[in-house]
C-alpha atoms as a PDB file:
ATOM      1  CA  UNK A   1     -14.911  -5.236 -13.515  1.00  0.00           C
ATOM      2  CA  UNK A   2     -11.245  -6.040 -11.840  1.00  0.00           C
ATOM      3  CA  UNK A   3      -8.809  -3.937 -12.808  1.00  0.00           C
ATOM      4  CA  UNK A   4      -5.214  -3.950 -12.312  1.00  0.00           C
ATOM      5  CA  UNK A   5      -2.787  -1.574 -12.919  1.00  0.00           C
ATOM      6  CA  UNK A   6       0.583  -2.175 -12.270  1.00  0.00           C
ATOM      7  CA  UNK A   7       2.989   1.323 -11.496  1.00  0.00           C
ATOM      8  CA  UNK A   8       6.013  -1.063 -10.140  1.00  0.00           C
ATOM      9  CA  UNK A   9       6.993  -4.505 -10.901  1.00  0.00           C
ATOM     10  CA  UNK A  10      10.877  -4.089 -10.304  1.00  0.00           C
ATOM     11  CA  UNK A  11      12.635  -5.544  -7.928  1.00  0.00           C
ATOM     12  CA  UNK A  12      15.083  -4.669  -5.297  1.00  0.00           C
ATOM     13  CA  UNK A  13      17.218  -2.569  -7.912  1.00  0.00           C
ATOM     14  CA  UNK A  14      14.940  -1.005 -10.474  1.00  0.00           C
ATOM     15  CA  UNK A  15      15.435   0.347 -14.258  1.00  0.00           C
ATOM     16  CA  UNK A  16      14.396   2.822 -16.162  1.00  0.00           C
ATOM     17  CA  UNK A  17      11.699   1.059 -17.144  1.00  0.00           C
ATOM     18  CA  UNK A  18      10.568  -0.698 -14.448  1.00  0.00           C
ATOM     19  CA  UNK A  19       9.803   1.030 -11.116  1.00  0.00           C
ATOM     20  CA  UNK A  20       9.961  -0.678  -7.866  1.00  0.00           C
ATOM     21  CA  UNK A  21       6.534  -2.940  -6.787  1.00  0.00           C
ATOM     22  CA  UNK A  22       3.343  -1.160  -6.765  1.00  0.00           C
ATOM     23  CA  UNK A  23       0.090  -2.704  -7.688  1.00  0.00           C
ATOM     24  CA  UNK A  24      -3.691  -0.927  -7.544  1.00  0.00           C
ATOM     25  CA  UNK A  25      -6.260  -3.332  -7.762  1.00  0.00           C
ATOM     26  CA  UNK A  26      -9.456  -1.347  -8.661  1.00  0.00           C
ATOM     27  CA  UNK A  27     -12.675  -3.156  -7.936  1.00  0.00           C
ATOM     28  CA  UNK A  28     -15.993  -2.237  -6.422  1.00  0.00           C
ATOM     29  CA  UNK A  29     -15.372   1.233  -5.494  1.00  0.00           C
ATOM     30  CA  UNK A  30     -12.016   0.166  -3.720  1.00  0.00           C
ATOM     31  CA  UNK A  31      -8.633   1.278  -5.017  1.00  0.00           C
ATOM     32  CA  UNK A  32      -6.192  -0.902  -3.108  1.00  0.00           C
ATOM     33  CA  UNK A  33      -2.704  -0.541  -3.501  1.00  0.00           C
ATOM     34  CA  UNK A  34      -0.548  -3.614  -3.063  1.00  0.00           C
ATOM     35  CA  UNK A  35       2.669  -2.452  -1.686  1.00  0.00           C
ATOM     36  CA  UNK A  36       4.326   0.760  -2.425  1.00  0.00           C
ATOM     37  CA  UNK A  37       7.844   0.958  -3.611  1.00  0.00           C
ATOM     38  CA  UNK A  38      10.216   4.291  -4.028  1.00  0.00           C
ATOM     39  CA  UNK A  39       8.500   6.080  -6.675  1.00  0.00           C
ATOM     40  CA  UNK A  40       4.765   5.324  -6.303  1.00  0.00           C
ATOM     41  CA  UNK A  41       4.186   8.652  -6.353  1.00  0.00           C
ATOM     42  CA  UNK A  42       5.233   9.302  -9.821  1.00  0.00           C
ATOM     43  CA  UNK A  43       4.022   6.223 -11.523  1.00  0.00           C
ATOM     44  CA  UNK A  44       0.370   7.289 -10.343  1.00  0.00           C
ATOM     45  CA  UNK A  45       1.242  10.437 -12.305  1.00  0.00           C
ATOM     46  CA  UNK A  46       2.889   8.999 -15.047  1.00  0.00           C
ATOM     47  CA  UNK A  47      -0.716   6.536 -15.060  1.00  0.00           C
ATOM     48  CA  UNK A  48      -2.842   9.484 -14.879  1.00  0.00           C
ATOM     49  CA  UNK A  49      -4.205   8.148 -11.888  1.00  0.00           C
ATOM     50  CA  UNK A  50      -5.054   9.962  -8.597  1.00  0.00           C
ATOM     51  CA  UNK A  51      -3.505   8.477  -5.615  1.00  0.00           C
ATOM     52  CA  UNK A  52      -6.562  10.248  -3.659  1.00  0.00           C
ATOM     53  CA  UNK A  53      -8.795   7.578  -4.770  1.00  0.00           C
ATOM     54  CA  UNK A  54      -6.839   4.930  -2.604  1.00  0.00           C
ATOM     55  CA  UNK A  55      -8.846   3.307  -0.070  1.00  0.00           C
ATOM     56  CA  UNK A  56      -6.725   0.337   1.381  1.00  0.00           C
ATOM     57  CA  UNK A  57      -2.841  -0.241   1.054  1.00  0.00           C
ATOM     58  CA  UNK A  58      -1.887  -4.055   1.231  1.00  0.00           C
ATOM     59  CA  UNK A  59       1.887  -4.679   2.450  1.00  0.00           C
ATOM     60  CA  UNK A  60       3.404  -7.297   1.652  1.00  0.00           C
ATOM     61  CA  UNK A  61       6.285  -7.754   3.643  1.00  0.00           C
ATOM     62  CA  UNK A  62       8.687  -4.879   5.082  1.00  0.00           C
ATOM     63  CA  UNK A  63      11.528  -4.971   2.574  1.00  0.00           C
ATOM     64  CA  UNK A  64      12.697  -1.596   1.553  1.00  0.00           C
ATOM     65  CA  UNK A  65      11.922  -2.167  -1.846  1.00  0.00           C
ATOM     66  CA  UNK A  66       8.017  -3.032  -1.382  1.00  0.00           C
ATOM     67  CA  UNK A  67       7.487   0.396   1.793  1.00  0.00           C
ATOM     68  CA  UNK A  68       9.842   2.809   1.108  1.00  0.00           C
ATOM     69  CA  UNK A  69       7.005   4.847  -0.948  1.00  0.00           C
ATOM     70  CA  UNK A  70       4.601   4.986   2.011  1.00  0.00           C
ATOM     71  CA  UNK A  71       6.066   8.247   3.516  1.00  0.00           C
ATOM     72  CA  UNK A  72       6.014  10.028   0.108  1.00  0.00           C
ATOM     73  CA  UNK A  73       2.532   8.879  -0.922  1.00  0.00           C
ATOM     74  CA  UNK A  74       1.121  10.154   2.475  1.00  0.00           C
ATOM     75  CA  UNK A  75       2.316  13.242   2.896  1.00  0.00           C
ATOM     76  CA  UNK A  76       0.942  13.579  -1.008  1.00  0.00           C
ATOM     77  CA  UNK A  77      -2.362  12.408   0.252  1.00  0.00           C
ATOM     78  CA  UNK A  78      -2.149  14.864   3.047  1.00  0.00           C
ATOM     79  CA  UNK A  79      -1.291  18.155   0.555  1.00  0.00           C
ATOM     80  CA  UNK A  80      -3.689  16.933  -1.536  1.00  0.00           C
ATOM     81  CA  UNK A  81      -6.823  16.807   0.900  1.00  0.00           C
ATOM     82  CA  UNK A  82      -7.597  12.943   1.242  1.00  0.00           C
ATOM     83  CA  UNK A  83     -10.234  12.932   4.018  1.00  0.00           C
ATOM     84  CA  UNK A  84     -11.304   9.256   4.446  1.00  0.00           C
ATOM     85  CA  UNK A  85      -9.482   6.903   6.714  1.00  0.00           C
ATOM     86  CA  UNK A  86      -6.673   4.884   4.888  1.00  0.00           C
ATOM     87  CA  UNK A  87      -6.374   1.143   5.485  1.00  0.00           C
ATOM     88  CA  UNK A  88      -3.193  -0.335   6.068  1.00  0.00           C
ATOM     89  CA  UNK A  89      -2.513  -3.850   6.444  1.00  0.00           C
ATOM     90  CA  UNK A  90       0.607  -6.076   7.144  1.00  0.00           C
ATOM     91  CA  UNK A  91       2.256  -9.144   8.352  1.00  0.00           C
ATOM     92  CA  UNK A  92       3.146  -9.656  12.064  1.00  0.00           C
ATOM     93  CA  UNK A  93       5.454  -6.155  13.326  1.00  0.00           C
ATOM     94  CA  UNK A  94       3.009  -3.694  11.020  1.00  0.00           C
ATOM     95  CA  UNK A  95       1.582  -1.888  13.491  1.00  0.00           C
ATOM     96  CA  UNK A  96       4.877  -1.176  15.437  1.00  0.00           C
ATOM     97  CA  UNK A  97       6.943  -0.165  11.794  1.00  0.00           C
ATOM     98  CA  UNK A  98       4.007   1.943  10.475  1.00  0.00           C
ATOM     99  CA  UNK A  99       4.206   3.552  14.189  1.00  0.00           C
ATOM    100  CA  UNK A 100       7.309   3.991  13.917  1.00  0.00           C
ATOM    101  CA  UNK A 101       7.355   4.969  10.169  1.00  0.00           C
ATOM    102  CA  UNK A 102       4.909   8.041  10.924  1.00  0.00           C
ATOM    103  CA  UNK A 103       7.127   8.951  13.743  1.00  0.00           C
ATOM    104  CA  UNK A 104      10.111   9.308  11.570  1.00  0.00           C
ATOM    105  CA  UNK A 105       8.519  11.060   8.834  1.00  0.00           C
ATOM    106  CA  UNK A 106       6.565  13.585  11.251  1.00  0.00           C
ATOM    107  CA  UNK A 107       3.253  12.784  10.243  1.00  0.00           C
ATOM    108  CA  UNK A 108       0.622  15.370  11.618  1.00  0.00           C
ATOM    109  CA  UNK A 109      -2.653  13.029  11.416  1.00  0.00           C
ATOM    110  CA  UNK A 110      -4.506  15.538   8.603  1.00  0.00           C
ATOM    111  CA  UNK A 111      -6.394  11.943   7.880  1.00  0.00           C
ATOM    112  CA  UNK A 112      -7.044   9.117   9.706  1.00  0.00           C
ATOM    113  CA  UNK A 113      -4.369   5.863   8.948  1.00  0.00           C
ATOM    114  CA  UNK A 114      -6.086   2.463  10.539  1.00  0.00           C
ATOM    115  CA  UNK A 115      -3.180  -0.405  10.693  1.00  0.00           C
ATOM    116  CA  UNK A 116      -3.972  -3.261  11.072  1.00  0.00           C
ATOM    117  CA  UNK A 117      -1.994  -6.968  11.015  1.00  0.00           C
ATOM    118  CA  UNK A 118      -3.703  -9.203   9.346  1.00  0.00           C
ATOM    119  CA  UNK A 119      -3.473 -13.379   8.782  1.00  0.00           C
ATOM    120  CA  UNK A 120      -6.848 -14.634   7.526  1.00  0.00           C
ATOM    121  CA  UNK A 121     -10.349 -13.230   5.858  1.00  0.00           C
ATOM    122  CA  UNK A 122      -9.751  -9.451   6.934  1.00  0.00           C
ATOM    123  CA  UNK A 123     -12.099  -7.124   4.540  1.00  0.00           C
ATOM    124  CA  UNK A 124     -15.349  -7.970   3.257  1.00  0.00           C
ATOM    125  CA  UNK A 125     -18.121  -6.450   1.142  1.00  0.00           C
ATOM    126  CA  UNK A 126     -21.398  -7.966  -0.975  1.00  0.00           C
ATOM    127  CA  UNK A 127     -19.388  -7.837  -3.469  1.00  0.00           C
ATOM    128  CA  UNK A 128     -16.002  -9.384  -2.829  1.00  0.00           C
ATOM    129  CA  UNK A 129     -13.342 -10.315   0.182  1.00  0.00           C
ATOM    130  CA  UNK A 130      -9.795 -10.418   1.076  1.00  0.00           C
ATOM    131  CA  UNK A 131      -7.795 -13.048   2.884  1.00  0.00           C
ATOM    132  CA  UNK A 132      -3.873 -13.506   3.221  1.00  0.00           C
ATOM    133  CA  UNK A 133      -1.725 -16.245   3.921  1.00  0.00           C
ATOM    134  CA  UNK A 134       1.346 -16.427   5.296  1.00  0.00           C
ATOM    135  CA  UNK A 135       4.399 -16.825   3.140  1.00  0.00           C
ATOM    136  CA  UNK A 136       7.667 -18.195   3.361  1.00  0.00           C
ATOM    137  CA  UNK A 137      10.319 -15.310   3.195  1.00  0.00           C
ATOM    138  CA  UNK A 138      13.270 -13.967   5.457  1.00  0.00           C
ATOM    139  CA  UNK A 139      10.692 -11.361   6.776  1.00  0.00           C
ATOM    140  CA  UNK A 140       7.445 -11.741   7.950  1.00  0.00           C
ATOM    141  CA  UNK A 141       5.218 -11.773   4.711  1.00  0.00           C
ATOM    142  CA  UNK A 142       1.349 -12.104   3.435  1.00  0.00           C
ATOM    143  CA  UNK A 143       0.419 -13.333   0.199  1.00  0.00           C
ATOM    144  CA  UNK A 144      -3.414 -11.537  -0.767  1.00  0.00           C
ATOM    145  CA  UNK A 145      -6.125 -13.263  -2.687  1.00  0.00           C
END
């Protein structure tokens, strides 16, 4: 059974009720988060969730607003003993900002990160797929189905 959780649907300003985007998608064994605003952290707490069970993060596009909870939720990951490779995928420039992200925020590789940019059918199981298309926005940015 699909099921969706959603810790952020703010958006470039949040409340105090609404945190900034954040979406785990829960299907099959996979816990994929779809983007990961400031605050992810908390709202898996606040959820009861464990951010441990992640297997693949989904970005949207690189507005502050949908990535600025990456380096937080990492180095959680890290002090929390995730030991499976995370999947990370992007639009087009992924792969240099995650670089580049990791760099900044002196990650020390305690687990395996796989980035990837993605723009058609780019994960597939028995059970289920996903694909992105390209959307229209002032930054490179991937709609998921």
């Amino acid at each position: 059974m699909i099921k969706l959780t959603f810790l952020g649907t703010s958006a470039s300003i949040p409340s105090a009720e609404r945190n900034h985007t954040a979406i785990l998608l829960t299907y099959y064994g996979e816990n994929i988060l779809v983007d990961c605003g400031e605050g992810t952290q908390r709202q898996f707490r606040k959820a009861r969730l464990n951010p441990c069970k992640i297997t693949r993060i989904l970005i949207t596009h690189w507005h502050a607003d949908h990535i600025l909870g990456i380096p937080g939720l990492l180095k959680t990951l890290a002090l929390s003993g995730y030991n499976k490779t995370l999947f990370i995928y992007g639009p087009k420039g992924t792969k240099i900002l995650m670089k580049t992200l990791l760099k900044l925020f002196a990650f020390k590789g305690e687990y395996n990160i796989k980035v990837e940019e993605v723009n058609e059918k780019f994960f597939e199981t028995k059970d289920f797929y996903l694909k992105t298309k390209k959307m229209t926005h002032r930054v490179p940015c991937n709609a998921y189905a």
